[in-house]
N, C-alpha and C. Protein backbone atom coordinates (compact mmCIF):
# COMPACT_ATOMS: atom_id res chain seq x y z
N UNK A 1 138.35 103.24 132.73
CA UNK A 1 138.01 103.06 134.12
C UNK A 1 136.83 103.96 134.46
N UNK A 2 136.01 103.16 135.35
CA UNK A 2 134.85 104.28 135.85
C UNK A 2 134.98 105.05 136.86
N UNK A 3 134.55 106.40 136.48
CA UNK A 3 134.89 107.83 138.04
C UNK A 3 133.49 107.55 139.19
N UNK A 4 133.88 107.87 139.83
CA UNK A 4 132.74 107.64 140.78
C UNK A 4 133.09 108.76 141.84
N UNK A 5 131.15 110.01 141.41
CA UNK A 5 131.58 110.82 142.07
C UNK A 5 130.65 111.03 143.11
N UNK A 6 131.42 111.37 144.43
CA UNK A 6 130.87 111.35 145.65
C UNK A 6 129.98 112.34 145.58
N UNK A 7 128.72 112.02 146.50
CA UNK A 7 127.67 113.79 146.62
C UNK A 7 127.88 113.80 148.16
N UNK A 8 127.76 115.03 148.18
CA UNK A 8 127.65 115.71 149.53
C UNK A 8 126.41 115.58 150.27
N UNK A 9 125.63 115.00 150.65
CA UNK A 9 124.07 115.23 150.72
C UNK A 9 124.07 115.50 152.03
N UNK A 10 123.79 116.89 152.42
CA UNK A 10 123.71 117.39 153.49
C UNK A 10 122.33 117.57 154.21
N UNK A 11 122.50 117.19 155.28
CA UNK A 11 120.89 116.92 155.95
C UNK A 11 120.00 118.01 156.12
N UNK A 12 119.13 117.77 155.68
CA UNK A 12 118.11 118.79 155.55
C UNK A 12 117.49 119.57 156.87
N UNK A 13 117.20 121.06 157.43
CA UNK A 13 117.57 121.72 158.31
C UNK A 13 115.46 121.54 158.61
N UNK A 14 115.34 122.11 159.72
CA UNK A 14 113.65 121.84 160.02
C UNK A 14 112.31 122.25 158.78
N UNK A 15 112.99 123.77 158.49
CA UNK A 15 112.09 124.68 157.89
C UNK A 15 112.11 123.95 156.47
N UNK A 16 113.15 122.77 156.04
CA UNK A 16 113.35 121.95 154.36
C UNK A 16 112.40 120.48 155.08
N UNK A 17 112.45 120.19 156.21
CA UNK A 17 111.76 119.02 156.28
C UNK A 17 110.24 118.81 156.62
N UNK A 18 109.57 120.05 156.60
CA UNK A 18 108.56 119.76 156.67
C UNK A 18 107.96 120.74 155.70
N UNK A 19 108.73 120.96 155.21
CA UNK A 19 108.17 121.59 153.82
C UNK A 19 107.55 123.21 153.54
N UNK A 20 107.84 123.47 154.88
CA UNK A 20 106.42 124.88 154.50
C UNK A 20 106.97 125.83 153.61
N UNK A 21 108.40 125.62 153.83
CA UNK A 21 108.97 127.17 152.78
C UNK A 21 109.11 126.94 151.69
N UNK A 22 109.39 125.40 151.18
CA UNK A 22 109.51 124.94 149.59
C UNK A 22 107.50 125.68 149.16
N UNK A 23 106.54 125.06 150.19
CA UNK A 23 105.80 125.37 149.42
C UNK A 23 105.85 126.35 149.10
N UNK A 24 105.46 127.62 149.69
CA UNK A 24 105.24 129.09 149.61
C UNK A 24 106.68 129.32 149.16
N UNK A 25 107.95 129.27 148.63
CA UNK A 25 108.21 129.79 147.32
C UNK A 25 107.83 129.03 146.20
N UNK A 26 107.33 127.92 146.18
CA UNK A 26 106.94 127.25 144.98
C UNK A 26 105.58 128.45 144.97
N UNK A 27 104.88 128.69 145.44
CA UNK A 27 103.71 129.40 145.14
C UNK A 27 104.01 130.99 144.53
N UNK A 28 105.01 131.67 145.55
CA UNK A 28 105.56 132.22 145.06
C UNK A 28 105.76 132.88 143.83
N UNK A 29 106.60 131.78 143.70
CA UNK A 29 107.18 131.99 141.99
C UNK A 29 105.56 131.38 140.86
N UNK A 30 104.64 131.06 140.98
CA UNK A 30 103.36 130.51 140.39
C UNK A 30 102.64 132.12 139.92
N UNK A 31 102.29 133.13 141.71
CA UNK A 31 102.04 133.89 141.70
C UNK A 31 102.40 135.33 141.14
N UNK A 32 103.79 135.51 141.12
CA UNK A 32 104.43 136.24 140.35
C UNK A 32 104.32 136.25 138.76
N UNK A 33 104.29 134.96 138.12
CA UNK A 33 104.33 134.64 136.73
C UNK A 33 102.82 134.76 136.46
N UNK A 34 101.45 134.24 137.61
CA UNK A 34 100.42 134.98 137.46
C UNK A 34 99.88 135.95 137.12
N UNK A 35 100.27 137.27 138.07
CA UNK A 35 100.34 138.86 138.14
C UNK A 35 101.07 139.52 137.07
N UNK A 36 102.17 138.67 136.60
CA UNK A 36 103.20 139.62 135.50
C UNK A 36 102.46 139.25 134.23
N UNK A 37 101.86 137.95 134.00
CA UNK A 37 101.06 138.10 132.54
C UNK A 37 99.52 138.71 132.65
N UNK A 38 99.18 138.76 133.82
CA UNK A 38 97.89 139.56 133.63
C UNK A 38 98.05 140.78 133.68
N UNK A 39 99.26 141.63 133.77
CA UNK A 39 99.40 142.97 133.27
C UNK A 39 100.16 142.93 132.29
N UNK A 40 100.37 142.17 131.70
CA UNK A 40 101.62 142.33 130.34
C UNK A 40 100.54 141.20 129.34
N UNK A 41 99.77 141.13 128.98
CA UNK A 41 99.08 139.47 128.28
C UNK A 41 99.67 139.70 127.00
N UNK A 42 100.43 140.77 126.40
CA UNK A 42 101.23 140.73 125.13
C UNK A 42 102.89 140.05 125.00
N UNK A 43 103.15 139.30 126.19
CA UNK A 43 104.33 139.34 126.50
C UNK A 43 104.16 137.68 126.36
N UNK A 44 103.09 136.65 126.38
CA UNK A 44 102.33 135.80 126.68
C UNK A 44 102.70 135.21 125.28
N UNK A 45 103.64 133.89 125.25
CA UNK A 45 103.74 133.08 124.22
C UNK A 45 102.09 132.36 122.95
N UNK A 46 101.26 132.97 123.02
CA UNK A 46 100.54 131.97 123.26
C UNK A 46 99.98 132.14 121.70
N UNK A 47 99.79 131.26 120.79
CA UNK A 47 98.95 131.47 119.33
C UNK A 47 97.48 131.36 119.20
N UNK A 48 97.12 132.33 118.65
CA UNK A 48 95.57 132.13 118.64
C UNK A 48 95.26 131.25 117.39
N UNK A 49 95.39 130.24 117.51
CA UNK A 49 95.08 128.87 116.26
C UNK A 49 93.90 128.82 116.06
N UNK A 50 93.17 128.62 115.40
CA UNK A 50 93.18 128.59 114.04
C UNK A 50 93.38 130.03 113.37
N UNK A 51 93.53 131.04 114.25
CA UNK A 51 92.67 132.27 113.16
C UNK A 51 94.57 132.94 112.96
N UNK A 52 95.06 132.06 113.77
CA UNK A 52 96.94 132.89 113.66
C UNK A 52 97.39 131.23 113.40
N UNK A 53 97.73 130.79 111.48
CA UNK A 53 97.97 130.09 111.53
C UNK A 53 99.67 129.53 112.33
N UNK A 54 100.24 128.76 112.40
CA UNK A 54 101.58 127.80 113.06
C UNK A 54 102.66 128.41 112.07
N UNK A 55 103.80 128.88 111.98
CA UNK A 55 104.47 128.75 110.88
C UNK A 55 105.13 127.51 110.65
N UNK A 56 104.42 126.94 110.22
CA UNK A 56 105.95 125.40 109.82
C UNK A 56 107.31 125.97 109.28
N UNK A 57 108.58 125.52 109.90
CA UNK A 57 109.82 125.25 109.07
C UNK A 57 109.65 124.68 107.63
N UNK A 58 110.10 125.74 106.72
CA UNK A 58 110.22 125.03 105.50
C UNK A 58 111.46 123.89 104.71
N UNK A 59 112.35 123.68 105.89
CA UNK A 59 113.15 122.61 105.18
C UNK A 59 112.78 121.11 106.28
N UNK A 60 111.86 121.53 107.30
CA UNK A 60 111.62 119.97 107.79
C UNK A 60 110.19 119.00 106.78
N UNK A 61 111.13 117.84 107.42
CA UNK A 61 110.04 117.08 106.38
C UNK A 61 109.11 116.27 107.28
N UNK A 62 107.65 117.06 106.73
CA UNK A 62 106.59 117.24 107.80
C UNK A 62 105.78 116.40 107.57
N UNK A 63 104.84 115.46 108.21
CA UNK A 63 103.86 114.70 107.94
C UNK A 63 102.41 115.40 107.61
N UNK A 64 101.97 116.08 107.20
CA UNK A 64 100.79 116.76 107.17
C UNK A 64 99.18 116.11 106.32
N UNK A 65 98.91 117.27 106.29
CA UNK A 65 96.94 116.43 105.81
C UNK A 65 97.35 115.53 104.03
N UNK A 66 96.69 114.70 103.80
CA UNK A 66 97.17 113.43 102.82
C UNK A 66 96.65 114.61 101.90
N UNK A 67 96.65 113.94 100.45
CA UNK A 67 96.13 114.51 98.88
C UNK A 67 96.47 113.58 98.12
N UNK A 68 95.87 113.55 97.26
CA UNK A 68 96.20 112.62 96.35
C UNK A 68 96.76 113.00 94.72
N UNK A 69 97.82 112.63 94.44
CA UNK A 69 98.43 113.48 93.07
C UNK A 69 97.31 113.25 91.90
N UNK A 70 97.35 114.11 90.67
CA UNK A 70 96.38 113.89 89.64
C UNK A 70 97.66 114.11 88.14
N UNK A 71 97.19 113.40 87.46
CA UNK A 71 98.04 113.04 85.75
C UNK A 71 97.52 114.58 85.07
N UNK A 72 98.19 114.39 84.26
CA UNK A 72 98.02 115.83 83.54
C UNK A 72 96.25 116.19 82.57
N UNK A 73 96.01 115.00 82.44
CA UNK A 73 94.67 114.87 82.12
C UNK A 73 93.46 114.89 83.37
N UNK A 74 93.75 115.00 84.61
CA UNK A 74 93.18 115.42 85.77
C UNK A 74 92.59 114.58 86.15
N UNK A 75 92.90 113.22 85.33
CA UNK A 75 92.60 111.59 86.85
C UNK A 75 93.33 111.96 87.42
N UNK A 76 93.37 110.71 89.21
CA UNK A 76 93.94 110.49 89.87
C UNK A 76 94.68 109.71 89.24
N UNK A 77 96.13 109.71 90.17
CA UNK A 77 97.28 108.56 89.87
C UNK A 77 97.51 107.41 90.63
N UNK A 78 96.03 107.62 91.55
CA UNK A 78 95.83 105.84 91.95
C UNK A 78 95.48 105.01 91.13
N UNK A 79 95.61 103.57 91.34
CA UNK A 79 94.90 102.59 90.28
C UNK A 79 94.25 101.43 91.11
N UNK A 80 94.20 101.90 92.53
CA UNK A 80 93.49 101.19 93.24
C UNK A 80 93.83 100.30 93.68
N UNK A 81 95.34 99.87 94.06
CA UNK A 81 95.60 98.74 94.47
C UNK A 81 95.86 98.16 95.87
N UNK A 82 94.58 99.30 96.29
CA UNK A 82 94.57 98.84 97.83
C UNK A 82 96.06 98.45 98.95
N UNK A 83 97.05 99.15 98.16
CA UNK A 83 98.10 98.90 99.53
C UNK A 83 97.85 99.99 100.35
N UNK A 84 97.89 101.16 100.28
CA UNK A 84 97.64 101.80 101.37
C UNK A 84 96.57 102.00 102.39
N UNK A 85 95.49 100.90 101.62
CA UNK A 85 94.41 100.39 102.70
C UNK A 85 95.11 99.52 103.53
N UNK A 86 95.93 98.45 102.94
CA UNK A 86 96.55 97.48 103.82
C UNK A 86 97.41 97.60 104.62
N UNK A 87 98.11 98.97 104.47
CA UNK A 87 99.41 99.10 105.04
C UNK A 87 99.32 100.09 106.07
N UNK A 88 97.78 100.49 106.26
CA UNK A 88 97.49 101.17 107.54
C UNK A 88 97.46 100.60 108.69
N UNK A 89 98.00 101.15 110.09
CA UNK A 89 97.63 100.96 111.34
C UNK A 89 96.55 101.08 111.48
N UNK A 90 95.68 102.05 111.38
CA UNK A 90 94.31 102.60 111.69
C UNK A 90 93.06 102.13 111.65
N UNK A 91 93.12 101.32 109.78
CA UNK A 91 92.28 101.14 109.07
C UNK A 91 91.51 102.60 109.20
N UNK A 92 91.95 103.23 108.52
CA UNK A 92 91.48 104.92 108.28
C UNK A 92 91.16 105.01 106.72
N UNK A 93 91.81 103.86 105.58
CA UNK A 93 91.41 105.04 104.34
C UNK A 93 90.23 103.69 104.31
N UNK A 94 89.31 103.97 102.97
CA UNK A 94 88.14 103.18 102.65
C UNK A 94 88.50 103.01 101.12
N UNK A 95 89.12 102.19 100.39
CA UNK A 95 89.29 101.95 98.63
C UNK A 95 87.93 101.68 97.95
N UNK A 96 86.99 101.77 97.28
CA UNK A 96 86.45 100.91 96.67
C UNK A 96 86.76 101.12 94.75
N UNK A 97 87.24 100.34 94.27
CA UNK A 97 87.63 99.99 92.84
C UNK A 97 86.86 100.09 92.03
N UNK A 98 87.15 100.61 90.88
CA UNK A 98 86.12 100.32 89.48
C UNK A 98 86.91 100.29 88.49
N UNK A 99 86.38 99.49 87.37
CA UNK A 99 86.98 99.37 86.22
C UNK A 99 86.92 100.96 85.47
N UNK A 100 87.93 100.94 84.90
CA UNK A 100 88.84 102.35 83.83
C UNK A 100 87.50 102.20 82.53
N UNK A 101 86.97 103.64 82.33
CA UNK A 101 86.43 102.72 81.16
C UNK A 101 87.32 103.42 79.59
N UNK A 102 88.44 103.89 79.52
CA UNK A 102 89.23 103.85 78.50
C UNK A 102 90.16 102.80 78.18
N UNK A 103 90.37 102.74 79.86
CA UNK A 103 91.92 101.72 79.74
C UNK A 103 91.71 100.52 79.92
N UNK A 104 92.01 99.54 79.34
CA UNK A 104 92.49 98.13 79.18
C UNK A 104 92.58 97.48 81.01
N UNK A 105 93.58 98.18 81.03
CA UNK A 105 94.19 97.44 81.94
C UNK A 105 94.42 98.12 83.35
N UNK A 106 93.62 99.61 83.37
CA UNK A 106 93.78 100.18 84.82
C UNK A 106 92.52 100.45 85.40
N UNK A 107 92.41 100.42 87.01
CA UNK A 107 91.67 100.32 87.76
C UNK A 107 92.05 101.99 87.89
N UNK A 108 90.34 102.73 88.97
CA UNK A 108 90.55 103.95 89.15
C UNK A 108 89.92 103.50 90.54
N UNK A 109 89.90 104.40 91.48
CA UNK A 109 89.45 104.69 92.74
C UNK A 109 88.18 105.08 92.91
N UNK A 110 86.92 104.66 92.64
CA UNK A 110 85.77 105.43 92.95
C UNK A 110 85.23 106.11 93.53
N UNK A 111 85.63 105.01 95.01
CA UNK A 111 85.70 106.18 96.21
C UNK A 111 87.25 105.69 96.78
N UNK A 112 87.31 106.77 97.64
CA UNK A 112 88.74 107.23 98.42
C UNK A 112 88.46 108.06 99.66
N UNK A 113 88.46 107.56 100.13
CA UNK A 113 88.16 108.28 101.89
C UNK A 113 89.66 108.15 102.91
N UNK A 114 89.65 109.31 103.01
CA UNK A 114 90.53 108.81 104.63
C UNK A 114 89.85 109.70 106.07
N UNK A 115 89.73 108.89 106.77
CA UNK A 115 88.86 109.36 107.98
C UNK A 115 90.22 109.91 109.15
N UNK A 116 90.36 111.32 108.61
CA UNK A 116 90.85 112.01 109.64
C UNK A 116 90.86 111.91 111.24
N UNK A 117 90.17 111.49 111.51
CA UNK A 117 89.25 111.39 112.79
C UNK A 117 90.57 110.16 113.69
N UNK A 118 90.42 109.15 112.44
CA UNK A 118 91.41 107.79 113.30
C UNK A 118 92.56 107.73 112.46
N UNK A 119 92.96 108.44 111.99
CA UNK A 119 94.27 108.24 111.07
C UNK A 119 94.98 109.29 112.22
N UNK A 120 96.44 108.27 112.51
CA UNK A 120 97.53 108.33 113.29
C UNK A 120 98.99 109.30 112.58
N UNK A 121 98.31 109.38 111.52
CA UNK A 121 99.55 110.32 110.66
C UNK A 121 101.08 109.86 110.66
N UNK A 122 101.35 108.43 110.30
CA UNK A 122 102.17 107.44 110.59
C UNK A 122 102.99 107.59 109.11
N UNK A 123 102.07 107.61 108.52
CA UNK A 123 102.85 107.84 106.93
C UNK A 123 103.02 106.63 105.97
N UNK A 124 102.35 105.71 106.54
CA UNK A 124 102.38 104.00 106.19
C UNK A 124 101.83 103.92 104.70
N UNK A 125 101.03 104.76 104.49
CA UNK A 125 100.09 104.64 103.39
C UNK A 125 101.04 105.31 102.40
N UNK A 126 101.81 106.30 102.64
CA UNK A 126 102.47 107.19 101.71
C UNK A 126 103.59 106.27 101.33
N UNK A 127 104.46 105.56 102.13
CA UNK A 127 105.57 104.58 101.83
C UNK A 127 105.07 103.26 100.82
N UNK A 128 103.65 102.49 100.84
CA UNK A 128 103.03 101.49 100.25
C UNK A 128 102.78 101.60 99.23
N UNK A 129 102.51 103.18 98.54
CA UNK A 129 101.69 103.55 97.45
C UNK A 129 103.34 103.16 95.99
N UNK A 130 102.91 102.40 95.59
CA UNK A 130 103.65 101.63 93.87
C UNK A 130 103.61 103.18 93.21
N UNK A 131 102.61 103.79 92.99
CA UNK A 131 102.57 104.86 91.80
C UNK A 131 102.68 106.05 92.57
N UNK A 132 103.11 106.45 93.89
CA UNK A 132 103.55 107.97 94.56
C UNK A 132 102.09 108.67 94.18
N UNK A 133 101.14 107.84 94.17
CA UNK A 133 99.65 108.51 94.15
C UNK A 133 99.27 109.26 95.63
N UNK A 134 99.90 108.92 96.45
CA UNK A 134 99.63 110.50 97.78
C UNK A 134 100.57 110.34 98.57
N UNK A 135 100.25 111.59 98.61
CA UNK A 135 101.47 112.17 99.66
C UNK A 135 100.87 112.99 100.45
N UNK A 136 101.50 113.19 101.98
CA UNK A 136 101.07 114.14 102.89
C UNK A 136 102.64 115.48 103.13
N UNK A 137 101.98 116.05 102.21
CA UNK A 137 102.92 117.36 102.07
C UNK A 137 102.29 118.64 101.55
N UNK A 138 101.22 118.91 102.06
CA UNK A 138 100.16 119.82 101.92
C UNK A 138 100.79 121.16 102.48
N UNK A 139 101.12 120.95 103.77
CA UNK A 139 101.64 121.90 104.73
C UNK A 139 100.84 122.38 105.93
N UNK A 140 99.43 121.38 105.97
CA UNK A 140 98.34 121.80 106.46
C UNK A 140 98.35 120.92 107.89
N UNK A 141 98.10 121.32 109.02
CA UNK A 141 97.85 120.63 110.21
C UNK A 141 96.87 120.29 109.74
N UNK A 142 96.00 118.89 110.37
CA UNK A 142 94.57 118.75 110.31
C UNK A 142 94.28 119.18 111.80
N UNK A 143 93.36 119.70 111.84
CA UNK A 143 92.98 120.08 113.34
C UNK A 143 91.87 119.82 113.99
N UNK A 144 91.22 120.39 114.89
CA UNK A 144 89.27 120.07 115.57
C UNK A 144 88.97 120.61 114.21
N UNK A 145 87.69 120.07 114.76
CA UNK A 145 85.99 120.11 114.15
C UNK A 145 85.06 119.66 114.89
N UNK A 146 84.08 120.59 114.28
CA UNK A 146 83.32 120.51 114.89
C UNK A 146 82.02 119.33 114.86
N UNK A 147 82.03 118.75 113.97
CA UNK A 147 81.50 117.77 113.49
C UNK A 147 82.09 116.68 112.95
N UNK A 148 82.05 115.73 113.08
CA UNK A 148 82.85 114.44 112.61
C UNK A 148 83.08 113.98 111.20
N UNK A 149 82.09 114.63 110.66
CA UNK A 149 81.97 114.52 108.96
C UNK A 149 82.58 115.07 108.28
N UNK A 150 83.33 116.76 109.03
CA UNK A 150 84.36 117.45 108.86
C UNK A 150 85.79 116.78 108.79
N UNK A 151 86.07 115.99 109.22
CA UNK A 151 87.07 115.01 109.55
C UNK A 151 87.26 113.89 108.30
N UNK A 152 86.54 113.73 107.35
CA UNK A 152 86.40 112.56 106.53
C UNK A 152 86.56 113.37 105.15
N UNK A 153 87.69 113.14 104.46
CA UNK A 153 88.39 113.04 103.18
C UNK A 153 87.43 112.32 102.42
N UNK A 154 87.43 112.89 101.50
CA UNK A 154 86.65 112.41 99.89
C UNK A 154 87.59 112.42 99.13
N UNK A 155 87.54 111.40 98.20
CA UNK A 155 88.49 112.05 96.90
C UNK A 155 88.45 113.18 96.19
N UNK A 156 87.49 113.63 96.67
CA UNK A 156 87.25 115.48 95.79
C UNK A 156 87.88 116.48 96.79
N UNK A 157 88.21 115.51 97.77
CA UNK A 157 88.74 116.95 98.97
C UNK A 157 90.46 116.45 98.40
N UNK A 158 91.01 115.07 98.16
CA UNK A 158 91.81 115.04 98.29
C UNK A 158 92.70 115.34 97.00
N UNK A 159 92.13 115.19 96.37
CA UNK A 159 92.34 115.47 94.92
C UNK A 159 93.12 116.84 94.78
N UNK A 160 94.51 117.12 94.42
CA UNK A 160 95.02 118.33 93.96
C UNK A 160 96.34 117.84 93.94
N UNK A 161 96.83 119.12 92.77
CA UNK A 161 98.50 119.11 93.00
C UNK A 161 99.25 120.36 93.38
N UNK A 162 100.27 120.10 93.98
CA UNK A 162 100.81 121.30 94.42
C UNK A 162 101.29 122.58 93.00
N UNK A 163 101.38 123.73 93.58
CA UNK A 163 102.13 123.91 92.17
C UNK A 163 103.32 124.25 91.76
N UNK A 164 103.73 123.83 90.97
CA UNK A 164 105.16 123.60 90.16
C UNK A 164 105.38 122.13 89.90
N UNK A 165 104.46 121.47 90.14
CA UNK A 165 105.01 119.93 90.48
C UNK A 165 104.23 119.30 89.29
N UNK A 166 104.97 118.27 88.58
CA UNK A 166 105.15 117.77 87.40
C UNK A 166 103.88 116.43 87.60
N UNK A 167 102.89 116.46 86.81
CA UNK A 167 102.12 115.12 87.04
C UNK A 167 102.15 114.57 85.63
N UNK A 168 103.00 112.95 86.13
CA UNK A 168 103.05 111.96 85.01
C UNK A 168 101.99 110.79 84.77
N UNK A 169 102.19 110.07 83.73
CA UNK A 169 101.32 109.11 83.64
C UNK A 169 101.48 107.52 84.21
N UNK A 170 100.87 107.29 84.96
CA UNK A 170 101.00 106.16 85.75
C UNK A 170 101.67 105.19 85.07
N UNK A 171 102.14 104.12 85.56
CA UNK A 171 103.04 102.90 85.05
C UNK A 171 101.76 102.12 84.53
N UNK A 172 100.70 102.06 84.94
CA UNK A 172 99.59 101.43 84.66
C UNK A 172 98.87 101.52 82.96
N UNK A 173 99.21 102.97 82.78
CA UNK A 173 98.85 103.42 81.73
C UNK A 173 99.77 103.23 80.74
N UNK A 174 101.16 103.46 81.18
CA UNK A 174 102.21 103.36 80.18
C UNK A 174 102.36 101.76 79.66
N UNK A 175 101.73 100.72 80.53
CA UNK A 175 101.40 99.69 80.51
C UNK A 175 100.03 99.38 79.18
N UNK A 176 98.96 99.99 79.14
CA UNK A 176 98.29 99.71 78.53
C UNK A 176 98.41 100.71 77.20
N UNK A 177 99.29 101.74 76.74
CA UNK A 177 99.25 101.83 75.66
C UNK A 177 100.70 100.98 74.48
N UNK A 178 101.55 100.42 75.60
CA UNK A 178 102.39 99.53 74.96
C UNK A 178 101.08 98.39 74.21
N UNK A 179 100.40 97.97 75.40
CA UNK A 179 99.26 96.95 74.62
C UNK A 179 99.08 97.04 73.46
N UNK A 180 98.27 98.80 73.59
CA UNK A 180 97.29 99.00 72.44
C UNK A 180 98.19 99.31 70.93
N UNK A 181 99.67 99.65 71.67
CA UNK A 181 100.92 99.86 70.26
C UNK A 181 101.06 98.14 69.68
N UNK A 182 100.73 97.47 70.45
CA UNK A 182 101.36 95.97 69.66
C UNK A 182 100.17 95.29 69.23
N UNK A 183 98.80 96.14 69.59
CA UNK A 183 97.86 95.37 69.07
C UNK A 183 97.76 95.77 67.79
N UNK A 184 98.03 97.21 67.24
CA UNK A 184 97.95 97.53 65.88
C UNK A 184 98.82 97.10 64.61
């Protein structure tokens, strides 16, 4: 059954209906919190970012600046198959493809851009990727700049692995030396 609870709403007296005293304690209390941090400014929540970095929580799982993983031979572990171009909201990364020139059968990334600037940090690209070729787990806010060009990922910016973390050889590859085992 539903409670249904009565309010009291008691009529408001002259000095509440035309407002003057709500204002001036609303000001009040503005002015006070004014005066008390301009003699206390150490008391003042406030981070000086960039130069006092954020501490992130280390057990939340954070969306942060992209990278792209690298194989133990220090390619990338993309092979270019353009899903995480496709699977952006943004249209933020830029793929362009080239043929492997060892491998048979894998494509590498020539270029790899993601334009900071319009990327929504959605994570779309990280869920699409077949070979776990990037991830955004850097730990890094992306933040201003001052220039727009600052904002735009290269594959040489994105390129790294964290450390302790294990880099394997793509399915692509494990693909083309079965080839080259049955061609002999």
């Amino acid at each position: 059954m539903i409670s249904v609870k009565k309010v009291n709403n008691r009529p408001l007296n002259l000095l509440e209906r035309i407002y003057v005293w709500e204002i001036a304690r609303g000001l009040l209390v503005t002015m006070r919190h004014f005066f008390v941090n301009l003699v206390n400014p150490k008391g003042l929540p406030t981070i000086q970012y960039p130069e006092q970095p954020i501490p992130l929580p280390g057990n939340a799982r954070l969306r942060t600046r992209h990278r792209l993983k690298m194989r133990a031979d220090g390619a990338p572990k993309c092979v270019a198959c353009f899903l995480c171009q496709t699977a952006c909201p943004a249209l933020c990364i830029h793929i362009e493809a080239a043929e492997h020139p060892e491998n048979l059968v894998e494509k590498y990334p020539a270029v790899f851009n993601i334009d900071l600037a319009r990327c929504v940090m959605c994570g779309m690209c990280v869920e699409a990727c077949p070979e776990d070729a990037i991830a955004m787990d850097t730990g890094e806010i992306p933040g201003g700049a001052v220039v727009r060009e600052e904002l735009l990922m290269t594959k040489e910016n994105l390129l790294r692995n964290l450390p302790g973390e294990p880099s394997l050889v793509g399915a692509a590859n494990r693909l083309a030396n079965e080839y080259l085992r049955g061609k002999e």
